[in-house]
PDB file of N, CA and C in Angstrom:
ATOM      1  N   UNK A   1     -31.774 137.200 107.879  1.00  0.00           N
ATOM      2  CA  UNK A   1     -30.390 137.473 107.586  1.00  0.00           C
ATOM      3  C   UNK A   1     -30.292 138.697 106.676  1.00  0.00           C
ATOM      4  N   UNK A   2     -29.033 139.582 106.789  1.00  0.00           N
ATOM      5  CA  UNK A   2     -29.579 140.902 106.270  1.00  0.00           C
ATOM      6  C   UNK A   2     -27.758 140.350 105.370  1.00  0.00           C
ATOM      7  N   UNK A   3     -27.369 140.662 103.932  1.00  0.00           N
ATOM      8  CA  UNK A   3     -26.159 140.646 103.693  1.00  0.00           C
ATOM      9  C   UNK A   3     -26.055 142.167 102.578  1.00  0.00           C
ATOM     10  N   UNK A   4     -24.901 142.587 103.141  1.00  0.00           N
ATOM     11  CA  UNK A   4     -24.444 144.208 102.592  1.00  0.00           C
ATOM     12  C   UNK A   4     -23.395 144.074 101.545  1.00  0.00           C
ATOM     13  N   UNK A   5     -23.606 144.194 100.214  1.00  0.00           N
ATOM     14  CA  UNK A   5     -22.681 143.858  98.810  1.00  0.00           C
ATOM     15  C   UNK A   5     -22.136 145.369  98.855  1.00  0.00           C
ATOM     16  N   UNK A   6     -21.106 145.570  98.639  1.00  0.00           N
ATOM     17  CA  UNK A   6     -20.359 146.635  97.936  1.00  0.00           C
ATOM     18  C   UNK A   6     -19.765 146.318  97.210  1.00  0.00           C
ATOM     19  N   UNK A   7     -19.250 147.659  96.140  1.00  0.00           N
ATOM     20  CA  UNK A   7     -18.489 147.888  94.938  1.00  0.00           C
ATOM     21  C   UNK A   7     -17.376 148.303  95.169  1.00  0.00           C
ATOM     22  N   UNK A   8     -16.253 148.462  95.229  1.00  0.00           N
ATOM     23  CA  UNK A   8     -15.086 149.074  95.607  1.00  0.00           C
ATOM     24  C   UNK A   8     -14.019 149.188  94.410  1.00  0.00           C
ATOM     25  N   UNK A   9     -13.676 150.491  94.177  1.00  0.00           N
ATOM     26  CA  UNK A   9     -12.586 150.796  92.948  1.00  0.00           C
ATOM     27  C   UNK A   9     -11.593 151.918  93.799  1.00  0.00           C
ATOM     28  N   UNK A  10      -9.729 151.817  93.806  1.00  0.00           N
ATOM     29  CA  UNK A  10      -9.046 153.183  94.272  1.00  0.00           C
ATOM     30  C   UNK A  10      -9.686 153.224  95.655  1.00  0.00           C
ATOM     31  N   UNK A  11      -9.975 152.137  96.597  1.00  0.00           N
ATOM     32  CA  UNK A  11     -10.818 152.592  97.580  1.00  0.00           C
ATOM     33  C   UNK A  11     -11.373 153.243  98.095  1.00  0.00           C
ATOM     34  N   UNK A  12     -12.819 153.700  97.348  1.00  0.00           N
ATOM     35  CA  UNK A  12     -13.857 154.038  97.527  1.00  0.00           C
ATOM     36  C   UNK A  12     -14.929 153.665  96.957  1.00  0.00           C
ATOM     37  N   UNK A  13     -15.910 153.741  97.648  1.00  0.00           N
ATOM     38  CA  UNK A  13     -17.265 152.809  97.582  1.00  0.00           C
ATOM     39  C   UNK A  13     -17.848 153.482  96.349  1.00  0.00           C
ATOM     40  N   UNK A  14     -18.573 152.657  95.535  1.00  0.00           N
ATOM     41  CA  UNK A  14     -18.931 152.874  94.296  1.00  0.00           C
ATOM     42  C   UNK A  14     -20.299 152.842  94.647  1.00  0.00           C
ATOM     43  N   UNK A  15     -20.736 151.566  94.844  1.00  0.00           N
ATOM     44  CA  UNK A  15     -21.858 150.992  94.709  1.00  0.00           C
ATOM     45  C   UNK A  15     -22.292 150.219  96.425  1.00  0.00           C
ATOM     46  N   UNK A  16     -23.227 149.849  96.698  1.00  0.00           N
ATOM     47  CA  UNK A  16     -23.721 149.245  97.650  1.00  0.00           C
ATOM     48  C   UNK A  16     -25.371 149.246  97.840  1.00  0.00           C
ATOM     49  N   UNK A  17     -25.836 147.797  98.748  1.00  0.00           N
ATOM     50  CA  UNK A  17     -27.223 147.566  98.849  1.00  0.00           C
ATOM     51  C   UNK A  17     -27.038 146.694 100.202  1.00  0.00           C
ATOM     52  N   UNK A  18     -28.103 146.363 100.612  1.00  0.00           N
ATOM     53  CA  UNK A  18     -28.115 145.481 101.296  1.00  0.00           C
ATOM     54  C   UNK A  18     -29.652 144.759 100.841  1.00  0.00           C
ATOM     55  N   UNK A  19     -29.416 143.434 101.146  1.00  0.00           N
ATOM     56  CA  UNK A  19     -30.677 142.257 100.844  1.00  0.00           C
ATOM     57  C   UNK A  19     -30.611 141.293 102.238  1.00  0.00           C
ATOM     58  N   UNK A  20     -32.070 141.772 102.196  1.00  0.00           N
ATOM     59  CA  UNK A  20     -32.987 140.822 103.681  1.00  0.00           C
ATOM     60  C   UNK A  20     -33.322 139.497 103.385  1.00  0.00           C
ATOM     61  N   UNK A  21     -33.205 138.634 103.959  1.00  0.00           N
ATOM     62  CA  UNK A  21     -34.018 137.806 103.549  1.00  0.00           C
ATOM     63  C   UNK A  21     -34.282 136.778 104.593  1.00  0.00           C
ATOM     64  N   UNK A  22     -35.763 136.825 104.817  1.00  0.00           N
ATOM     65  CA  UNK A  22     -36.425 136.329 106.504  1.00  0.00           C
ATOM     66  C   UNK A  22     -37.131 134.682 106.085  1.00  0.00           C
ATOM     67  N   UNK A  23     -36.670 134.181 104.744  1.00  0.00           N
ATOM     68  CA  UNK A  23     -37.404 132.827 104.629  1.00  0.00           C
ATOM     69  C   UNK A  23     -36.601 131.576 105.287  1.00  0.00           C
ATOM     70  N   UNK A  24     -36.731 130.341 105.247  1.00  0.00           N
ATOM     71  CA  UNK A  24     -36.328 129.409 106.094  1.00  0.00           C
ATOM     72  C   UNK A  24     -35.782 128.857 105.472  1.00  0.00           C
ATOM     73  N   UNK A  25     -35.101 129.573 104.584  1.00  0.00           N
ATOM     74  CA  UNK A  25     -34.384 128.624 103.752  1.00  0.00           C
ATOM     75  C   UNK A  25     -32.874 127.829 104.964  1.00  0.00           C
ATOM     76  N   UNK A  26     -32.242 127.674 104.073  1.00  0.00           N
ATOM     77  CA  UNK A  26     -31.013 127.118 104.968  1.00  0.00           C
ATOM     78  C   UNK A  26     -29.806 128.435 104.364  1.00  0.00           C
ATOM     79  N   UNK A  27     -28.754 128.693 105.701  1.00  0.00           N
ATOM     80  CA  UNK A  27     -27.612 130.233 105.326  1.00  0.00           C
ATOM     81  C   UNK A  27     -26.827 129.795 104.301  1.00  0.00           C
ATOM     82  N   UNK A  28     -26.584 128.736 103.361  1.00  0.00           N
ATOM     83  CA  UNK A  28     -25.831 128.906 102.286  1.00  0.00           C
ATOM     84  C   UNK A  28     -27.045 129.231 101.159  1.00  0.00           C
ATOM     85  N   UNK A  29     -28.343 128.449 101.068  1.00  0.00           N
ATOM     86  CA  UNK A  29     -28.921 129.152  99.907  1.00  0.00           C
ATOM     87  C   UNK A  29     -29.014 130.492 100.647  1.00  0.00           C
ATOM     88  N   UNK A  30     -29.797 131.344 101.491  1.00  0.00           N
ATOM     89  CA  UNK A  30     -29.499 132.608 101.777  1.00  0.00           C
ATOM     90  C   UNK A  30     -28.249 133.637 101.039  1.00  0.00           C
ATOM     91  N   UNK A  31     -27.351 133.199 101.383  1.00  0.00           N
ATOM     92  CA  UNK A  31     -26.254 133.870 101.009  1.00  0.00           C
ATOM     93  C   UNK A  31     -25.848 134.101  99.127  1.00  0.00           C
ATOM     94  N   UNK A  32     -26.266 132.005  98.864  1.00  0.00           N
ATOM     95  CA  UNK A  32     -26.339 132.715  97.386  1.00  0.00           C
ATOM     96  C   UNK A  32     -27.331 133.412  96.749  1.00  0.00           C
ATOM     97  N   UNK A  33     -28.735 133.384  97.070  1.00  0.00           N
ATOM     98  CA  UNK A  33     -29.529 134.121  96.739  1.00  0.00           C
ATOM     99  C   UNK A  33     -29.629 135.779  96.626  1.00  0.00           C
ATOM    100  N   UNK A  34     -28.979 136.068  98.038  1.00  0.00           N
ATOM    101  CA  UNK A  34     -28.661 137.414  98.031  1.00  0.00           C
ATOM    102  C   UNK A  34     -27.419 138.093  97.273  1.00  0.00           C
ATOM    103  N   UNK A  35     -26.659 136.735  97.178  1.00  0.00           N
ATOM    104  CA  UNK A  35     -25.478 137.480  95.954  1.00  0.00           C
ATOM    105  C   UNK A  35     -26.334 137.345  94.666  1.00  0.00           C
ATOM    106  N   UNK A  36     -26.911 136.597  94.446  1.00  0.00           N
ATOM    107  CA  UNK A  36     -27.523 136.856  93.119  1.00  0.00           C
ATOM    108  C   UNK A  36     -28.398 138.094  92.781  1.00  0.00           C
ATOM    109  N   UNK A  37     -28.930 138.871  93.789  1.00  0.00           N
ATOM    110  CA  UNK A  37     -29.582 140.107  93.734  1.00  0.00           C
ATOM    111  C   UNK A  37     -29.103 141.000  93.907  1.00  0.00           C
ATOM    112  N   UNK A  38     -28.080 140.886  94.488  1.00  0.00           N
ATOM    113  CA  UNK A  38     -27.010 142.002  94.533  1.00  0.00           C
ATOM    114  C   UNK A  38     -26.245 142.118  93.007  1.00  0.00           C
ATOM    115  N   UNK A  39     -25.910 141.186  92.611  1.00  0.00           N
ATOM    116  CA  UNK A  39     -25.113 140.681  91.317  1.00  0.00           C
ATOM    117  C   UNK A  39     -26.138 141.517  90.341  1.00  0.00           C
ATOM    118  N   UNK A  40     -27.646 140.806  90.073  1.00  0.00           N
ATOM    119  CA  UNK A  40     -28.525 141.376  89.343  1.00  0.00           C
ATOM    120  C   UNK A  40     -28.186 142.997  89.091  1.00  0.00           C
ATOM    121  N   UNK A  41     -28.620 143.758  90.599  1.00  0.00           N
ATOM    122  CA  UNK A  41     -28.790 144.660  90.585  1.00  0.00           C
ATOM    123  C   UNK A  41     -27.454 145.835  90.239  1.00  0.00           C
ATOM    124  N   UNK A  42     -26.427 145.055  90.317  1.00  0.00           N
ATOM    125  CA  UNK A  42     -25.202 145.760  89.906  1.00  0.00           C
ATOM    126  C   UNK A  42     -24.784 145.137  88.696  1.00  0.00           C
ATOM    127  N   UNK A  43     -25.896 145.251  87.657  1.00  0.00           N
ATOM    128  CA  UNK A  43     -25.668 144.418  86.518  1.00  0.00           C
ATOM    129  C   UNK A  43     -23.958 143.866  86.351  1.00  0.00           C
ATOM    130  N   UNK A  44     -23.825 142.783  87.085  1.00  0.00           N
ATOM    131  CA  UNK A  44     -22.736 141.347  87.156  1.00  0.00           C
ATOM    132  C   UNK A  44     -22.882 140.596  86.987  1.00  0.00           C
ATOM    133  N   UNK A  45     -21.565 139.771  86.307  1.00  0.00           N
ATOM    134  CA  UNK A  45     -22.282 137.980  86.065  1.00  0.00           C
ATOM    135  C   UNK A  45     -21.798 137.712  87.449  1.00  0.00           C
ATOM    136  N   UNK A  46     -21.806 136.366  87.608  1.00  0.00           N
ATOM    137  CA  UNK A  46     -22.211 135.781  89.250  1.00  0.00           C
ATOM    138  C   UNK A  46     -20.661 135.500  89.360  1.00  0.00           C
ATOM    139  N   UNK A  47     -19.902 135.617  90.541  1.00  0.00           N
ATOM    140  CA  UNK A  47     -18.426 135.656  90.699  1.00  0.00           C
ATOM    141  C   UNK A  47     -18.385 133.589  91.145  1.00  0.00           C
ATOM    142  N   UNK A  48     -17.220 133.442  90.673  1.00  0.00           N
ATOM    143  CA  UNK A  48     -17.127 131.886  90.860  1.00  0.00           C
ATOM    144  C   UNK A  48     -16.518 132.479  92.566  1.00  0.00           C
ATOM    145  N   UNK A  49     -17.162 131.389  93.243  1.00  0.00           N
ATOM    146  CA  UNK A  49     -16.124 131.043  94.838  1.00  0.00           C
ATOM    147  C   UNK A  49     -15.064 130.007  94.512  1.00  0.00           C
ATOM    148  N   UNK A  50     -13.891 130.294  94.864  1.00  0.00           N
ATOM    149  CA  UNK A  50     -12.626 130.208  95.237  1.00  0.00           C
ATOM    150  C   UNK A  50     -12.657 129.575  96.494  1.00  0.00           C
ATOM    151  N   UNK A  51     -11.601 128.603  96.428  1.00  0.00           N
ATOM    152  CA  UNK A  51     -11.384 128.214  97.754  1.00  0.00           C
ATOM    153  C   UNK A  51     -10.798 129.359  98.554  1.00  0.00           C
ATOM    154  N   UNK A  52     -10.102 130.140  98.290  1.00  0.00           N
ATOM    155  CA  UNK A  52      -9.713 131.310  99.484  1.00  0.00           C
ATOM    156  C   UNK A  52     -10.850 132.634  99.868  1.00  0.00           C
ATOM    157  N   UNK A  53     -11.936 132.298  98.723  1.00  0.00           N
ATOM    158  CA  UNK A  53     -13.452 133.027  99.194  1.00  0.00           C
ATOM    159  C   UNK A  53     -13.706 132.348 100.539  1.00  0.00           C
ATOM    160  N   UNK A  54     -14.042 130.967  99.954  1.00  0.00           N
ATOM    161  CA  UNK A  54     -14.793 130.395 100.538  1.00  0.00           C
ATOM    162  C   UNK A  54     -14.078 130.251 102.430  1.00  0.00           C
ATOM    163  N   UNK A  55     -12.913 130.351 102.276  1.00  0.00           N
ATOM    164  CA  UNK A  55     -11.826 130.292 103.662  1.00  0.00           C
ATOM    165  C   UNK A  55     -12.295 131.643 104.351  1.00  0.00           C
ATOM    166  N   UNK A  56     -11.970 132.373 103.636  1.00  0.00           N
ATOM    167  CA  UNK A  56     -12.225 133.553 104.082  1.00  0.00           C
ATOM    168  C   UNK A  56     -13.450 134.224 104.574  1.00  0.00           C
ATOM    169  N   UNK A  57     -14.870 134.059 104.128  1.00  0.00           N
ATOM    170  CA  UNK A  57     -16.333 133.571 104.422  1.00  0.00           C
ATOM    171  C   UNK A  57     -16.479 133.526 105.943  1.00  0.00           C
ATOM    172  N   UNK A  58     -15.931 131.933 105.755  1.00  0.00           N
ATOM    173  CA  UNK A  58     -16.263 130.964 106.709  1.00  0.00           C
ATOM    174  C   UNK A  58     -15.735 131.701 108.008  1.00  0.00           C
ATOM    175  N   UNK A  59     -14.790 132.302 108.128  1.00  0.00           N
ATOM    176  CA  UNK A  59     -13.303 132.699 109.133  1.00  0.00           C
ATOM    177  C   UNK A  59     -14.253 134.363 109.341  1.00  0.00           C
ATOM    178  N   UNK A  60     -14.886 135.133 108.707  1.00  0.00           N
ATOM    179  CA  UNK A  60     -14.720 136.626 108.863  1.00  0.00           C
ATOM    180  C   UNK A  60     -16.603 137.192 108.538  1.00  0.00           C
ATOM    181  N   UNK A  61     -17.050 136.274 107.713  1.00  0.00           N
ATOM    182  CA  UNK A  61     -18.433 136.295 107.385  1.00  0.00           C
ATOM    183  C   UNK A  61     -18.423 137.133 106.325  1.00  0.00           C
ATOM    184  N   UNK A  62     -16.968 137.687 105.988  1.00  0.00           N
ATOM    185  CA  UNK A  62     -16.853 138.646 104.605  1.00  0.00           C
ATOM    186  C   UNK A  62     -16.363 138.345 103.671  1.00  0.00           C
ATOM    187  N   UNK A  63     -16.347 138.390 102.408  1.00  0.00           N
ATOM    188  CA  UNK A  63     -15.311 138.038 101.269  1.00  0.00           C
ATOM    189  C   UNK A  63     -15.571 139.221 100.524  1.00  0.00           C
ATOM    190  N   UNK A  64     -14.380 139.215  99.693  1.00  0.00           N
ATOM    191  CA  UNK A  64     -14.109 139.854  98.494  1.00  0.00           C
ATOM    192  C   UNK A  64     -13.459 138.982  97.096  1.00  0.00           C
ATOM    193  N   UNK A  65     -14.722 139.757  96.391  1.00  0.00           N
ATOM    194  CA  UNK A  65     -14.712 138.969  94.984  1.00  0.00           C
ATOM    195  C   UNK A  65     -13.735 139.517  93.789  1.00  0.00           C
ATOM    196  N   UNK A  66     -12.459 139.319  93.510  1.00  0.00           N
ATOM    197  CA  UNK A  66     -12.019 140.133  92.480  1.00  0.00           C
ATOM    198  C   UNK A  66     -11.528 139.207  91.295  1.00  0.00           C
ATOM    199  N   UNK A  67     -11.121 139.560  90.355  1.00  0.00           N
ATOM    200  CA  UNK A  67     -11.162 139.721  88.672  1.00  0.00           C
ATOM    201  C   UNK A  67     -10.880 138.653  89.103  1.00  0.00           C
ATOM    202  N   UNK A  68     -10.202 137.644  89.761  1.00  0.00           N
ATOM    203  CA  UNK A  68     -10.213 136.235  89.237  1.00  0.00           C
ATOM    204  C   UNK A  68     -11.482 135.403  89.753  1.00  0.00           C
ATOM    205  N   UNK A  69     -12.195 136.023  90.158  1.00  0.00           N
ATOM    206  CA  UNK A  69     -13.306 135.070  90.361  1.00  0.00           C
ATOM    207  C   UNK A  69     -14.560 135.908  88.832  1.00  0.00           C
ATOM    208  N   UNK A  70     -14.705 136.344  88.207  1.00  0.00           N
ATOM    209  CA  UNK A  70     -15.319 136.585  87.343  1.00  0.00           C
ATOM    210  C   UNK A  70     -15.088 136.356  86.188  1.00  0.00           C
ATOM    211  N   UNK A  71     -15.649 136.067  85.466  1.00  0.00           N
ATOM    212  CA  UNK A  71     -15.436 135.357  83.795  1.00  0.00           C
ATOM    213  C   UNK A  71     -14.944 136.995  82.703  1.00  0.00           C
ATOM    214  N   UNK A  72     -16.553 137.595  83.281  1.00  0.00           N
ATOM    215  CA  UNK A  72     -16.177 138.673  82.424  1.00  0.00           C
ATOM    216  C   UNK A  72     -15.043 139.838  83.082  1.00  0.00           C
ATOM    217  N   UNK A  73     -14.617 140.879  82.278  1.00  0.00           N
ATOM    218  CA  UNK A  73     -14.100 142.169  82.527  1.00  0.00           C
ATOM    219  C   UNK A  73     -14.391 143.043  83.957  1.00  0.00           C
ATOM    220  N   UNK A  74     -14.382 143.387  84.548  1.00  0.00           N
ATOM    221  CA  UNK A  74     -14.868 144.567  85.601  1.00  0.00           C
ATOM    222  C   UNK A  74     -14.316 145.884  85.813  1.00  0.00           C
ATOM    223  N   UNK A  75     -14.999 146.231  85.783  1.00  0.00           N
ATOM    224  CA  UNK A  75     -14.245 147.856  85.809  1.00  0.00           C
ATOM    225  C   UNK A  75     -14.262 148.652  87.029  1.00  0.00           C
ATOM    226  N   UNK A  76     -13.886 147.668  88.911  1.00  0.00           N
ATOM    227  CA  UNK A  76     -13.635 147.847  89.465  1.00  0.00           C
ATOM    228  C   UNK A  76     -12.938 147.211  90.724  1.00  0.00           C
ATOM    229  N   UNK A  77     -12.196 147.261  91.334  1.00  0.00           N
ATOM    230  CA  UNK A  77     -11.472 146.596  92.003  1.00  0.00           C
ATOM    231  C   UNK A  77     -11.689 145.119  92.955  1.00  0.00           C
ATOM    232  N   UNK A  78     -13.088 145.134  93.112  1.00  0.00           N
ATOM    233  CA  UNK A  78     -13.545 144.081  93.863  1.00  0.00           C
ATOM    234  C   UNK A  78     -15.054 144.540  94.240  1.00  0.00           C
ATOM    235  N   UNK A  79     -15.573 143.223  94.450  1.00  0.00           N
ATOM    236  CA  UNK A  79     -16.834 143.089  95.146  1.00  0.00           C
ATOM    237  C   UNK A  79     -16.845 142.595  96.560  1.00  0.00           C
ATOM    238  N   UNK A  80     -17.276 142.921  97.529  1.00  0.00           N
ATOM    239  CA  UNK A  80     -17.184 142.677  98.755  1.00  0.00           C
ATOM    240  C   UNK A  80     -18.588 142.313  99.418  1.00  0.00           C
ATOM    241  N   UNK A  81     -19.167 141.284 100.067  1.00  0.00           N
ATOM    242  CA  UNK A  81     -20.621 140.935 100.602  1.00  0.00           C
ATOM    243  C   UNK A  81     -19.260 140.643 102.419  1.00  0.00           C
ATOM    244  N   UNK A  82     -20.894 140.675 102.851  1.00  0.00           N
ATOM    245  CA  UNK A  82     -20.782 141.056 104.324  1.00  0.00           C
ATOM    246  C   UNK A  82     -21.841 140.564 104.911  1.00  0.00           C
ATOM    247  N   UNK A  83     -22.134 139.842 106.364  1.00  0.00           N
ATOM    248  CA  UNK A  83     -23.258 139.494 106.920  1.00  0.00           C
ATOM    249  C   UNK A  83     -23.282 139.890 108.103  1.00  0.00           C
ATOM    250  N   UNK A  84     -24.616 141.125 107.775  1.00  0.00           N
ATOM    251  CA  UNK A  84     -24.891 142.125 108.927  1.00  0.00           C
ATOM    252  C   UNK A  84     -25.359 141.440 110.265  1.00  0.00           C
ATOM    253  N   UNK A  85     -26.624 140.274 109.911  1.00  0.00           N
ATOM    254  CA  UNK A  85     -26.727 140.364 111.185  1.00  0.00           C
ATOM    255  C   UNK A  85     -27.337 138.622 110.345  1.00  0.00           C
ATOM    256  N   UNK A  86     -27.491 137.778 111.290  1.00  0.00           N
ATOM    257  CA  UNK A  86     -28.449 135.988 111.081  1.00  0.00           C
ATOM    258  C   UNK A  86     -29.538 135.530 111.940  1.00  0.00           C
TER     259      UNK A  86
END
């Protein structure tokens, strides 16, 4: 499973990565794992899921994470993960 995190502020892309990950785990640990390395790597604390994340996920394979799913401050408009390919 390959999932693609972006940064988005004024729409345009700030930041972005993508994280592989070929173990057997099961696609929800997958998914949080790779937000957690994405998160890491864009020094973030970890965004709470929302039930309208989580709707939205399920329905599009995409969400976007903004200021109400984060505890702390952000100093950009949203976080967005994506699942390239499973």
């Amino acid at each position: 499973m390959r999932l693609w995190g972006k940064i988005w502020k004024d729409n345009h892309l700030l930041q972005d990565m993508v994280v592989q990950d070929d173990s057997a785990d099961t696609r929800t640990h997958k998914i949080f794992h790779a937000l957690d390395e994405i998160c890491y790597a864009f020094d973030l604390s970890k965004p709470i899921w929302l039930d309208a994340t989580i709707r939205e996920f399920q329905r599009h394979s995409k969400a976007r994470f903004y200021q109400d799913s984060f505890v702390e401050e952000i100093s950009f408009d949203y976080l967005e993960i994506q699942i390239l390919e499973e």
